[in-house]
C-alpha atoms as a PDB file:
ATOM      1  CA  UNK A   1     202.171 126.977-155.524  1.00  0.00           C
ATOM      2  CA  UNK A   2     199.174 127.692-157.988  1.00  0.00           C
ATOM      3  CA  UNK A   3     200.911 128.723-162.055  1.00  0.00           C
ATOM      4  CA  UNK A   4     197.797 127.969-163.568  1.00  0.00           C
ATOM      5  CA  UNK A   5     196.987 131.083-165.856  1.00  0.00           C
ATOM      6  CA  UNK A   6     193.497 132.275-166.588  1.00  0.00           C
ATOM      7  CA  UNK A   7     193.040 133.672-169.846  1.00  0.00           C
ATOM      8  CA  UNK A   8     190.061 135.130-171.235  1.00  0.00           C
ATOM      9  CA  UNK A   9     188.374 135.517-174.875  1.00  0.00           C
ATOM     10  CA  UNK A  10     187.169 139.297-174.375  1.00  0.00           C
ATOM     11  CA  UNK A  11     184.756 140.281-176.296  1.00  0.00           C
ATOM     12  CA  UNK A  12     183.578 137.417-178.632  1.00  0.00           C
ATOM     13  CA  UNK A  13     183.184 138.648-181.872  1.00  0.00           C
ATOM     14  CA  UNK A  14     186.551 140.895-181.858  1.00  0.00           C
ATOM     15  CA  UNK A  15     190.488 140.029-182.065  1.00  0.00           C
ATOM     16  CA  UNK A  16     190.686 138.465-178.764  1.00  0.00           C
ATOM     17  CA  UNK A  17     189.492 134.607-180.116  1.00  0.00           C
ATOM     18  CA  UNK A  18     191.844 134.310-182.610  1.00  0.00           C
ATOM     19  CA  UNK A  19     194.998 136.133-180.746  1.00  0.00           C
ATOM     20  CA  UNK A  20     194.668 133.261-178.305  1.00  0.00           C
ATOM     21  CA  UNK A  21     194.085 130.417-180.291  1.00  0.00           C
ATOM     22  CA  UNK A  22     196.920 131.599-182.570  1.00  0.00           C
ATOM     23  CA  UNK A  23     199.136 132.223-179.435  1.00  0.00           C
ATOM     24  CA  UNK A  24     198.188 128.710-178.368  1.00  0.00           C
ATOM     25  CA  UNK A  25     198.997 127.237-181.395  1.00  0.00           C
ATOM     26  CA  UNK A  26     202.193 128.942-181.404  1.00  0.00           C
ATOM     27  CA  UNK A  27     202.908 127.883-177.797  1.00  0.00           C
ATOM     28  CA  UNK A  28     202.046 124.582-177.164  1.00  0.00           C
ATOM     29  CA  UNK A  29     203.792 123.365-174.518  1.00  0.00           C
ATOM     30  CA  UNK A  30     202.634 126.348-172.417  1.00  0.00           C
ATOM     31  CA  UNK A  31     199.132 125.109-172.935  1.00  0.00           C
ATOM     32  CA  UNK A  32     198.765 122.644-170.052  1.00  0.00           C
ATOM     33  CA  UNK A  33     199.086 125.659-167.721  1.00  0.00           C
ATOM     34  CA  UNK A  34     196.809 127.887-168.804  1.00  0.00           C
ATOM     35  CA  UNK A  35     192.584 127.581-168.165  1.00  0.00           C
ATOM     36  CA  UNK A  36     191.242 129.676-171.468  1.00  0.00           C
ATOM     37  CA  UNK A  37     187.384 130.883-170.959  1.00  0.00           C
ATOM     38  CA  UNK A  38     185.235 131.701-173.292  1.00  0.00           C
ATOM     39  CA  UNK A  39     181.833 130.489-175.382  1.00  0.00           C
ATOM     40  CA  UNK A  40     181.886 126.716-176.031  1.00  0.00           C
ATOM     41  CA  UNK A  41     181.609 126.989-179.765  1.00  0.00           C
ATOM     42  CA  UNK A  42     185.068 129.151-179.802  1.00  0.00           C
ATOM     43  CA  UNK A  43     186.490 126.070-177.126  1.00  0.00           C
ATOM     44  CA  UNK A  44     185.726 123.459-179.507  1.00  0.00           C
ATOM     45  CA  UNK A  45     188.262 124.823-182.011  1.00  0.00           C
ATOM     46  CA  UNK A  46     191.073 125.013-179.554  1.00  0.00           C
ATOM     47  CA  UNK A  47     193.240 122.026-179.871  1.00  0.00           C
ATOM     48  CA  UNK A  48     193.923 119.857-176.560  1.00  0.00           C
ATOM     49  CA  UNK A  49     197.069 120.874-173.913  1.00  0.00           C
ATOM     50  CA  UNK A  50     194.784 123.769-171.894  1.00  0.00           C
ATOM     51  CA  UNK A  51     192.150 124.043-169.832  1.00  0.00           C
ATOM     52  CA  UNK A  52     188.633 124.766-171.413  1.00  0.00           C
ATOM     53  CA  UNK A  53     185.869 126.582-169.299  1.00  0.00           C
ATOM     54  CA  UNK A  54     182.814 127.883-171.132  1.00  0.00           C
ATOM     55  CA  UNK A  55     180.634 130.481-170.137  1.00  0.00           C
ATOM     56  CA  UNK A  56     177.288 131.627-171.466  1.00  0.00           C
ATOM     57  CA  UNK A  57     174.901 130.105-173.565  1.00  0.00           C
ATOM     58  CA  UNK A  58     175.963 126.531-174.744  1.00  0.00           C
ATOM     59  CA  UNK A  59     174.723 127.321-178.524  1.00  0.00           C
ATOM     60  CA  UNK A  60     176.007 130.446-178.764  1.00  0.00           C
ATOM     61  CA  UNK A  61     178.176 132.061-181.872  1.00  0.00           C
ATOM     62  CA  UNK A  62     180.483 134.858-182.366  1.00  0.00           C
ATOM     63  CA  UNK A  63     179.886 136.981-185.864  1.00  0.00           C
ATOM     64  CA  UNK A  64     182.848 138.280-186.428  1.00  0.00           C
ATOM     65  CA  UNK A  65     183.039 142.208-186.329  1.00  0.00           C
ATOM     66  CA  UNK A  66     179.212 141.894-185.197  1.00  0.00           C
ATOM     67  CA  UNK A  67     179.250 143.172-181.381  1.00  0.00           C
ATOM     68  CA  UNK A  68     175.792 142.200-179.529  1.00  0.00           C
ATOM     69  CA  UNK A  69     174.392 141.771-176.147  1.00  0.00           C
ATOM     70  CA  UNK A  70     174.818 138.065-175.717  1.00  0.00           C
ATOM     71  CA  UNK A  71     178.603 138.819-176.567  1.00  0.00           C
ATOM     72  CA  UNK A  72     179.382 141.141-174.506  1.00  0.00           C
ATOM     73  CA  UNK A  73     177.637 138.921-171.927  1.00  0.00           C
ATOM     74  CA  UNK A  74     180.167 136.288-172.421  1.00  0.00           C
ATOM     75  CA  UNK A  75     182.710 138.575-171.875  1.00  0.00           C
ATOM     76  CA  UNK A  76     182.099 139.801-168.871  1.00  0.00           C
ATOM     77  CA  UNK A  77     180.877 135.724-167.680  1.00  0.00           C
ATOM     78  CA  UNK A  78     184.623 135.022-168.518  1.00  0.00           C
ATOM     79  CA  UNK A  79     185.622 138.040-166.606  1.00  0.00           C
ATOM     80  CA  UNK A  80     183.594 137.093-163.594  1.00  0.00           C
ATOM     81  CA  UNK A  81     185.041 132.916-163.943  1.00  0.00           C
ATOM     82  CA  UNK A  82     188.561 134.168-163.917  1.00  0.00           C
ATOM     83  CA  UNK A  83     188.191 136.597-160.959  1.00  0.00           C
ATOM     84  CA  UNK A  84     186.192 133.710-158.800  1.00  0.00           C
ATOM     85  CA  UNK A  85     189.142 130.965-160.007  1.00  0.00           C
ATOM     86  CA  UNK A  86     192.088 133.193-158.254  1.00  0.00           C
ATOM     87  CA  UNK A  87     189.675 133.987-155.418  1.00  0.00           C
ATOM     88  CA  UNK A  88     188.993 130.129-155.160  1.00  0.00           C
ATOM     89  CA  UNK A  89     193.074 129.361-155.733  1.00  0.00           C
ATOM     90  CA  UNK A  90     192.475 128.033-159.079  1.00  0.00           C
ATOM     91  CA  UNK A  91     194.788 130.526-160.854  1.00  0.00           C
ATOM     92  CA  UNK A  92     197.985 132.436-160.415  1.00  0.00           C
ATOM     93  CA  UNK A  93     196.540 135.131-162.298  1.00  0.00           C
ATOM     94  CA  UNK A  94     194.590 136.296-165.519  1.00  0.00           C
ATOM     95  CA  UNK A  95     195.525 137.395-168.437  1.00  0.00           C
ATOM     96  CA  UNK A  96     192.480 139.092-170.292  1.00  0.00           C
ATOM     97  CA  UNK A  97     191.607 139.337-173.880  1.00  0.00           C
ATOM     98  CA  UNK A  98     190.186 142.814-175.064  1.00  0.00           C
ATOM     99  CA  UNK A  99     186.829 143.858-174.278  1.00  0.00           C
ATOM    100  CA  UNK A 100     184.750 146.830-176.067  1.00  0.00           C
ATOM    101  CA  UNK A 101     184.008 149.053-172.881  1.00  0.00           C
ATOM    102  CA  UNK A 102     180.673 150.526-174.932  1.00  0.00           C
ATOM    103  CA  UNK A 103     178.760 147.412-175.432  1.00  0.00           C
ATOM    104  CA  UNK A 104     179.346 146.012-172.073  1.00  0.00           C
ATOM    105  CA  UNK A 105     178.507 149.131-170.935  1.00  0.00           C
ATOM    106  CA  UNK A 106     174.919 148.990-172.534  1.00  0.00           C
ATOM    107  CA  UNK A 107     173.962 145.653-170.440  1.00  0.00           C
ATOM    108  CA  UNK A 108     174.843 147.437-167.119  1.00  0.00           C
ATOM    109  CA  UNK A 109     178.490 147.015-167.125  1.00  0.00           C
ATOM    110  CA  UNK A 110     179.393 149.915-164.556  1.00  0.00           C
ATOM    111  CA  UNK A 111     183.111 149.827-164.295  1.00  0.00           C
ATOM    112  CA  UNK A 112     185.495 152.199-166.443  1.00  0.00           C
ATOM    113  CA  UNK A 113     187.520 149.618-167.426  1.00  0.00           C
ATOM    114  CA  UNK A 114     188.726 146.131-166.563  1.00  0.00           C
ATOM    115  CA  UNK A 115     191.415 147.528-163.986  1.00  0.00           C
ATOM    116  CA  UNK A 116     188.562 148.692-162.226  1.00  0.00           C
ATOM    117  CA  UNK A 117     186.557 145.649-162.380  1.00  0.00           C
ATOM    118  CA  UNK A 118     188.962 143.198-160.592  1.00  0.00           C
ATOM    119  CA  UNK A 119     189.595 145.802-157.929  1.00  0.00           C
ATOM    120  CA  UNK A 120     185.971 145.538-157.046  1.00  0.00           C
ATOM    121  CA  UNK A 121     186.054 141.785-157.300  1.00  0.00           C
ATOM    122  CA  UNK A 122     189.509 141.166-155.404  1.00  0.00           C
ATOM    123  CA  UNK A 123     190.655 143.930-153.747  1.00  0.00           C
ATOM    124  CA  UNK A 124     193.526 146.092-153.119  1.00  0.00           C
ATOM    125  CA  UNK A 125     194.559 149.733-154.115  1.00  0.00           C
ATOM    126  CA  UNK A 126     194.741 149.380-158.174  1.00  0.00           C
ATOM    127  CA  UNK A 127     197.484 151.206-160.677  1.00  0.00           C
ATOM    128  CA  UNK A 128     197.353 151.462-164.059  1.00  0.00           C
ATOM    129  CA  UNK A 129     200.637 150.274-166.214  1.00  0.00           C
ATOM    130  CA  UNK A 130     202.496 149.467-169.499  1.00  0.00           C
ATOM    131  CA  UNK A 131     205.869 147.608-170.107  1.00  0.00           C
ATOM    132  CA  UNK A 132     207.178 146.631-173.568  1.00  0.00           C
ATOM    133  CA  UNK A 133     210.438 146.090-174.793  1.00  0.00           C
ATOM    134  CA  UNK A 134     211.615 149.712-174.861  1.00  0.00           C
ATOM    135  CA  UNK A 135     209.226 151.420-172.340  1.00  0.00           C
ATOM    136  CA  UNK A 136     207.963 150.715-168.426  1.00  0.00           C
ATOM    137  CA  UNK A 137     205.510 152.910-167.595  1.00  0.00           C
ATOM    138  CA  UNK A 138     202.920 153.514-165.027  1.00  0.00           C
ATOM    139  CA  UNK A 139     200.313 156.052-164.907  1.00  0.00           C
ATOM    140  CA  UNK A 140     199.085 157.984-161.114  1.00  0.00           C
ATOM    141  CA  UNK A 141     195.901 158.494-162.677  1.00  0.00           C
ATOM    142  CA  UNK A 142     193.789 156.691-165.502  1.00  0.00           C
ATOM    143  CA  UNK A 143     190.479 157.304-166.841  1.00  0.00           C
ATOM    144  CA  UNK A 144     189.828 160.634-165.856  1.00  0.00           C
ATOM    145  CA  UNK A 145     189.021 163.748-167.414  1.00  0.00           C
ATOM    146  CA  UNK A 146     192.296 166.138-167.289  1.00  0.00           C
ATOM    147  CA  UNK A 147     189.837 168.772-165.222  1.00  0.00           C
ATOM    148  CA  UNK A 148     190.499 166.032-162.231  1.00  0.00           C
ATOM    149  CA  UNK A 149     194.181 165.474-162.514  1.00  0.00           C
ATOM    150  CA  UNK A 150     195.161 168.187-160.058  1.00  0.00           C
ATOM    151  CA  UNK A 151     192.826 167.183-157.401  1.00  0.00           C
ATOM    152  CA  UNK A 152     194.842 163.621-157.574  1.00  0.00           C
ATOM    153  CA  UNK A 153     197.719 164.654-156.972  1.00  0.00           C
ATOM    154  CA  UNK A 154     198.197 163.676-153.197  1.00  0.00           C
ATOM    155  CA  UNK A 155     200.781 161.991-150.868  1.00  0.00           C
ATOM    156  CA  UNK A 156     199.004 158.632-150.898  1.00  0.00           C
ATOM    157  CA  UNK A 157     198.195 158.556-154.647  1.00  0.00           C
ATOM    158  CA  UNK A 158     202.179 159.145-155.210  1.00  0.00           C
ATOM    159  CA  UNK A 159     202.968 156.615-152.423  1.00  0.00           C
ATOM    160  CA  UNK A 160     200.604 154.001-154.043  1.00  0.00           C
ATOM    161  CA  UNK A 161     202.083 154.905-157.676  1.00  0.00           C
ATOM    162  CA  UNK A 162     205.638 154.999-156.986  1.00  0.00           C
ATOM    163  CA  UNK A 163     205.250 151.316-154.891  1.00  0.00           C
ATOM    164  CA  UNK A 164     204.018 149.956-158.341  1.00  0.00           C
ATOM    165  CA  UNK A 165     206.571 151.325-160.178  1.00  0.00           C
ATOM    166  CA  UNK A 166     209.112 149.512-158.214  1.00  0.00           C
ATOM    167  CA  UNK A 167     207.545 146.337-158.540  1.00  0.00           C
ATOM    168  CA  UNK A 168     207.414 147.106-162.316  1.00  0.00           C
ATOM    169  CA  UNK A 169     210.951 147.735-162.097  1.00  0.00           C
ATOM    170  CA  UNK A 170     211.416 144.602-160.353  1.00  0.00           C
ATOM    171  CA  UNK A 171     213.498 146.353-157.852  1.00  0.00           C
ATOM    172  CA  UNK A 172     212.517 145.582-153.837  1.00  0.00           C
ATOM    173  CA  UNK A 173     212.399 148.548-151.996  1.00  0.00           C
ATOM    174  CA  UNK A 174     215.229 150.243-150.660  1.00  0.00           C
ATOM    175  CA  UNK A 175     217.295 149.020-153.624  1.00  0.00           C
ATOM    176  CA  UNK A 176     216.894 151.889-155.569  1.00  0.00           C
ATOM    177  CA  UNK A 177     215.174 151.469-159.078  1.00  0.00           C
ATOM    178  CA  UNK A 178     215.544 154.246-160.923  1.00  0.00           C
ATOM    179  CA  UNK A 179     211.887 156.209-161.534  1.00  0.00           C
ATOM    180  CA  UNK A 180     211.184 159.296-163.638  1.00  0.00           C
ATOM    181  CA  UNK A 181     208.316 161.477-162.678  1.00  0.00           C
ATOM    182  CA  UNK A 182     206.589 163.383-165.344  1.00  0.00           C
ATOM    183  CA  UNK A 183     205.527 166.849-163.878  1.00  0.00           C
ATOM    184  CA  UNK A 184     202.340 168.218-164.759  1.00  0.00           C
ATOM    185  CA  UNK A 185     203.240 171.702-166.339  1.00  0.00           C
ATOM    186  CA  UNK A 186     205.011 172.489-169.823  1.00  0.00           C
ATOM    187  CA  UNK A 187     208.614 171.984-168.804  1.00  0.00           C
ATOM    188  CA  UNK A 188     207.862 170.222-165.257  1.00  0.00           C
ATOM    189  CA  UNK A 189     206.716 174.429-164.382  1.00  0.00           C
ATOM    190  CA  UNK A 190     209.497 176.392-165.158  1.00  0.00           C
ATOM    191  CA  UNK A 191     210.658 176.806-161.410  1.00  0.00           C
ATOM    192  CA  UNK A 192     206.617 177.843-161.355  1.00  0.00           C
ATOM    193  CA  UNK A 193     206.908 180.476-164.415  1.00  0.00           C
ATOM    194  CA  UNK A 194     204.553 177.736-165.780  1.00  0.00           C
ATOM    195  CA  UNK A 195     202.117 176.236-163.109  1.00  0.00           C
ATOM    196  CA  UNK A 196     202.932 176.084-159.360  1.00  0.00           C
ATOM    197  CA  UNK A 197     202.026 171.953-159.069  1.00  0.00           C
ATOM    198  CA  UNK A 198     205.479 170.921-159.100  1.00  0.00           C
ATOM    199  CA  UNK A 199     207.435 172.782-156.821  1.00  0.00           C
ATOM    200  CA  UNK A 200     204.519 173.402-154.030  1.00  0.00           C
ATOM    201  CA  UNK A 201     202.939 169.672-154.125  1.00  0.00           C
ATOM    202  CA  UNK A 202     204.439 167.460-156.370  1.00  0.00           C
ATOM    203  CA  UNK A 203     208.558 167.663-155.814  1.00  0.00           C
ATOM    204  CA  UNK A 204     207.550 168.169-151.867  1.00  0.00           C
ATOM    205  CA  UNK A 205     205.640 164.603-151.821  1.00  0.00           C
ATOM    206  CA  UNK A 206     208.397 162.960-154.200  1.00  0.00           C
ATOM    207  CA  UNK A 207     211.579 164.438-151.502  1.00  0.00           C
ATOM    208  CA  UNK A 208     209.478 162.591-148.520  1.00  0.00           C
ATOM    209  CA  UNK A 209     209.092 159.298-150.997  1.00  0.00           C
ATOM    210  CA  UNK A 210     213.093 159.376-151.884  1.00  0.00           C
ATOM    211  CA  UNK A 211     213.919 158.319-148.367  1.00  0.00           C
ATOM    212  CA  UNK A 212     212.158 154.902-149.152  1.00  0.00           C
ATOM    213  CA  UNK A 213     213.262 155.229-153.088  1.00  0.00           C
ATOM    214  CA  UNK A 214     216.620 156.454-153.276  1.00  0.00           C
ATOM    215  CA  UNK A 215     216.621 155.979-157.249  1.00  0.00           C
ATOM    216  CA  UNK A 216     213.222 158.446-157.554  1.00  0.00           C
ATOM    217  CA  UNK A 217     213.761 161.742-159.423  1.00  0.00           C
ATOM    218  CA  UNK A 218     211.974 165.016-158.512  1.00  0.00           C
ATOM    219  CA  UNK A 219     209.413 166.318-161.438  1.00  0.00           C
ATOM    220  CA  UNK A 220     211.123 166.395-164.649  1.00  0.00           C
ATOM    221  CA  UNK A 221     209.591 167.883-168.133  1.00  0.00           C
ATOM    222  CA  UNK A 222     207.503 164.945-169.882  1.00  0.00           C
ATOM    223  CA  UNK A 223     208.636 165.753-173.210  1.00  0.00           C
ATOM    224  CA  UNK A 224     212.108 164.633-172.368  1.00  0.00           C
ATOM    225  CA  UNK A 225     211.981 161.932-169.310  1.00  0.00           C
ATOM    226  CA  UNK A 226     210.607 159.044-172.193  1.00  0.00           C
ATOM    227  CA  UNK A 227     213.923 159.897-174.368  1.00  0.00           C
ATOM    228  CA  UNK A 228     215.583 159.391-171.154  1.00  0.00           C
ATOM    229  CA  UNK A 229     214.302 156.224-170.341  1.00  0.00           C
ATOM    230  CA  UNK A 230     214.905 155.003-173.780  1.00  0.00           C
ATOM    231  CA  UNK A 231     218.746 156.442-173.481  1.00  0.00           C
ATOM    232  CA  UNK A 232     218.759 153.815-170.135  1.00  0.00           C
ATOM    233  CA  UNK A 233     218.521 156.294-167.508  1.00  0.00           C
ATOM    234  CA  UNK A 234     215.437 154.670-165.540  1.00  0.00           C
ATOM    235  CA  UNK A 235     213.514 151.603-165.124  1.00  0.00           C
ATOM    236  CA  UNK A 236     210.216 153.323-165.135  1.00  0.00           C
ATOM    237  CA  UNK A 237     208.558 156.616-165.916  1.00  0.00           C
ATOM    238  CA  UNK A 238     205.973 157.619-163.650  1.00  0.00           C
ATOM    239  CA  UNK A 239     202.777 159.459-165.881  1.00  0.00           C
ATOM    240  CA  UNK A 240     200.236 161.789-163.992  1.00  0.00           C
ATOM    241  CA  UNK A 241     197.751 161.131-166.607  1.00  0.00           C
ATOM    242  CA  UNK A 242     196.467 158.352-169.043  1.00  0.00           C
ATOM    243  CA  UNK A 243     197.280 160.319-172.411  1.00  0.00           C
ATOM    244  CA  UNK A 244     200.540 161.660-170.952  1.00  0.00           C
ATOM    245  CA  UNK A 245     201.875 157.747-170.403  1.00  0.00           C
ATOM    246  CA  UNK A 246     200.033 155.936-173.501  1.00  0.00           C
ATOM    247  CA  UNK A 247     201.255 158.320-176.280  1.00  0.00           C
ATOM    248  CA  UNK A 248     205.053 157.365-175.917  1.00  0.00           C
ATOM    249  CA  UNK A 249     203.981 154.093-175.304  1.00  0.00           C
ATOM    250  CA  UNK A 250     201.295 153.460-177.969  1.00  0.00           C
ATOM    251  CA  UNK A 251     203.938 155.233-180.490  1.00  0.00           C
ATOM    252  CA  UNK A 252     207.000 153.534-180.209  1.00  0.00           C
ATOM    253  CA  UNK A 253     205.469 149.621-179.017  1.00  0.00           C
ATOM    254  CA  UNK A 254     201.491 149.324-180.244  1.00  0.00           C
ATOM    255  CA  UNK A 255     202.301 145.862-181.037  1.00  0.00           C
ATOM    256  CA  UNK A 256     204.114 145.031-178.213  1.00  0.00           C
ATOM    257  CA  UNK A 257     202.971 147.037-175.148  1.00  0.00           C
ATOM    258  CA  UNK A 258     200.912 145.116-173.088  1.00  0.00           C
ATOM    259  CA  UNK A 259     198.689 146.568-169.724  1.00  0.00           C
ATOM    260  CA  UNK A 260     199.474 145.626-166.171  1.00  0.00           C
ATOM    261  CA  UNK A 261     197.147 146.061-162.931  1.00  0.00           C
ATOM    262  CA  UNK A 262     199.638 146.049-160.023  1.00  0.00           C
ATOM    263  CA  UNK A 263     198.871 146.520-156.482  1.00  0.00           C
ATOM    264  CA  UNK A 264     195.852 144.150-156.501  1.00  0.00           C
ATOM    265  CA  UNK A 265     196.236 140.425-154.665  1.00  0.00           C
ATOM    266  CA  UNK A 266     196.634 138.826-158.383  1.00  0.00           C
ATOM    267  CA  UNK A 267     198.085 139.370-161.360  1.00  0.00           C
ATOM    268  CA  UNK A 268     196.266 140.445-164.407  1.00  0.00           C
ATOM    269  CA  UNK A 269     198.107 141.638-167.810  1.00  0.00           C
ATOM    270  CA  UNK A 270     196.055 142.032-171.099  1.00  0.00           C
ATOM    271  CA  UNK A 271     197.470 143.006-174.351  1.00  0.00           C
ATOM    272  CA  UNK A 272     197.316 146.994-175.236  1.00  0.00           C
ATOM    273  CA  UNK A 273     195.076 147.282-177.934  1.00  0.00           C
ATOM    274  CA  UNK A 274     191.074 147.324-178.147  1.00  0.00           C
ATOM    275  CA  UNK A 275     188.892 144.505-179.904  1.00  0.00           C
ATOM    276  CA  UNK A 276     189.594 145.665-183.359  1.00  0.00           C
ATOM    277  CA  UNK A 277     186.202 143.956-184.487  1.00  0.00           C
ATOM    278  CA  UNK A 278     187.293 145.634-188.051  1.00  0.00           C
ATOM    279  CA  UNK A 279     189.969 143.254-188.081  1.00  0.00           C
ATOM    280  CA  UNK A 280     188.329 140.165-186.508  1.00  0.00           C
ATOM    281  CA  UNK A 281     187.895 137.047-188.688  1.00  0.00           C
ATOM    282  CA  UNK A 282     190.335 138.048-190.960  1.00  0.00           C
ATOM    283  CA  UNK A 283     193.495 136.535-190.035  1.00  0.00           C
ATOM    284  CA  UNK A 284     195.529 140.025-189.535  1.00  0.00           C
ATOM    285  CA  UNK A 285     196.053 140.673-185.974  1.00  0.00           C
ATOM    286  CA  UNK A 286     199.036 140.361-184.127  1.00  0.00           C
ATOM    287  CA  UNK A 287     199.979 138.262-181.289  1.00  0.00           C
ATOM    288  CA  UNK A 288     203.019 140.422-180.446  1.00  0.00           C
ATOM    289  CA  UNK A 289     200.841 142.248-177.431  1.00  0.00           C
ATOM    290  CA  UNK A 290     199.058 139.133-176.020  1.00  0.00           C
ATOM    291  CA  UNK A 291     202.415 136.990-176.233  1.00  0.00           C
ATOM    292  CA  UNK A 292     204.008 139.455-174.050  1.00  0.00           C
ATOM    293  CA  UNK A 293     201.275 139.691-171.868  1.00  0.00           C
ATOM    294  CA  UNK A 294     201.704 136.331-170.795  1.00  0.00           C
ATOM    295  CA  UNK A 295     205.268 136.727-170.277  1.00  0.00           C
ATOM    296  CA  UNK A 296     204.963 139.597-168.649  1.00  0.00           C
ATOM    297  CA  UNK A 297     201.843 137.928-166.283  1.00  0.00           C
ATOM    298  CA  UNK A 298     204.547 135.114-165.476  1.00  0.00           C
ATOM    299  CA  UNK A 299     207.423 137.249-164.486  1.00  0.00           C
ATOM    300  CA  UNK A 300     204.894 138.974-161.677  1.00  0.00           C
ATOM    301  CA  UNK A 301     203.601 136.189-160.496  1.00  0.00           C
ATOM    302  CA  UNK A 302     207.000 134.561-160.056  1.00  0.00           C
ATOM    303  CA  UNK A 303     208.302 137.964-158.527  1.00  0.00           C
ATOM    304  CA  UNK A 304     205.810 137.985-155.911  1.00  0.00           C
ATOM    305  CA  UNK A 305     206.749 134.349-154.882  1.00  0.00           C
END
């Protein structure tokens, strides 16, 4: 079976370089399995153990902090490498470095975010998710406006949601992993005092689910279920909304909360944080994120078999 790990620089002149070279050099005898893409000038630092692929042009140069075109051209040339290599059977799965959605959006770049782009390249009914040490989290809906949330809130969005939950969980079905839903309303709707979602569409879709998921709750206020989950009273909290999942998360674990795309053929995991180009070339970032987002890649891909 293919292990091989695809691991990508993100955008050039941020964080992402010297996370993984720093991660490599703090790893080294995970090196040999691992393919890391980026420009060749970045490669030739790299000490041997992994796989070097280069992408873009062969004299090209990162300034650090100094976004530009033929940057964010690399990045998305890794992107495209490591989403071809799993297609092809090169790779297990890809572990990206962080990209700056605004300048790859300014040389046609048309996807929201990376989730979205390796849906459109492989496949498969993407969801949105976090895990660190303290939290598991994964999110029904991503980048939205909140205006749209309601009209998401379906039977097969749920079904999709909760079914990557479990495998976050690392629970099969029928097992019963224990999930938390987050209702929608101040106090999950106050028995519909405060919004009607919850008891008309939400805890009606979640009763059908249970049958499958013994261990999933009905809609439960989201300003307690994290506490829960931190207290050890589920394996995952399901989010209806990107801000609703990331603030708990981005609180209590920004240096250790990494970002999982589940329900696609392949694993990919990324660390949670942004390019930082403010901090790039300067020695200060923290591996903490991208470490565990190669653990976290491994124990999928070994999950899944």
């Amino acid at each position: 079976m293919v292990s091989k790990l695809a691991i990508t620089c993100g955008d050039p002149a941020g964080v992402g370089p010297e996370i993984v070279s720093a991660w490599l050099a703090a790893h080294p005898a995970e090196a040999a399995d691992v393919a890391v893409i980026g420009p060749a000038a970045w490669l030739g630092g790299i000490a041997p153990g992994p796989e070097k692929i280069s992408v873009g042009l062969e004299n090209f140069k990162a300034e650090p902090g100094g976004p530009n075109a033929e940057g964010s051209l690399v990045a998305w040339a890794a992107l495209e490498r490591a989403a071809a290599g799993c297609r092809a059977g090169e790779f297990a799965g890809v572990v990206t470095g962080p990209v700056s959605k605004e300048q790859l959006t300014r040389i046609g770049w048309k996807f929201p975010g990376q989730t979205e782009f390796f849906s459109a390249r492989w496949g498969g009914e993407p969801t949105m998710a976090f895990c660190g040490g303290k939290l598991r989290v994964v999110l029904l809906s991503w980048h939205v406006p909140f205006q749209a949330v309601p009209a998401l809130l379906t039977a097969a969005n749920f079904a999709r949601a909760v079914r990557a939950a479990a495998e976050l969980a690392g629970e099969p079905v029928g097992t019963g992993p224990r999930i938390g839903v987050c209702g929608l309303n101040p106090h999950a709707g106050e028995s519909g005092l405060l919004g009607s979602e919850e008891r008309e569409i939400i805890d009606p879709i979640l009763d059908r689910l249970r049958t499958e998921y013994p261990g999933l709750s009905r809609a439960l206020p989201g300003d307690t279920v994290f506490a829960r989950q931190l207290r050890g009273e589920f394996d995952v909290v399901l989010a209806l909304y990107h801000d609703q999942g990331l603030a708990p998360v981005k609180t209590l674990e920004f240096n250790t909360a990494v970002n999982v795309t589940l329900g696609l053929p392949f694993v990919r995991t990324s660390p949670d944080h942004g390019t930082a180009f403010a901090l790039a070339g300067k020695g200060r970032a923290d591996i903490g994120s991208f470490a565990n987002a190669v653990t976290t890649a491994r124990r999928l891909i070994a999950a899944r078999g």
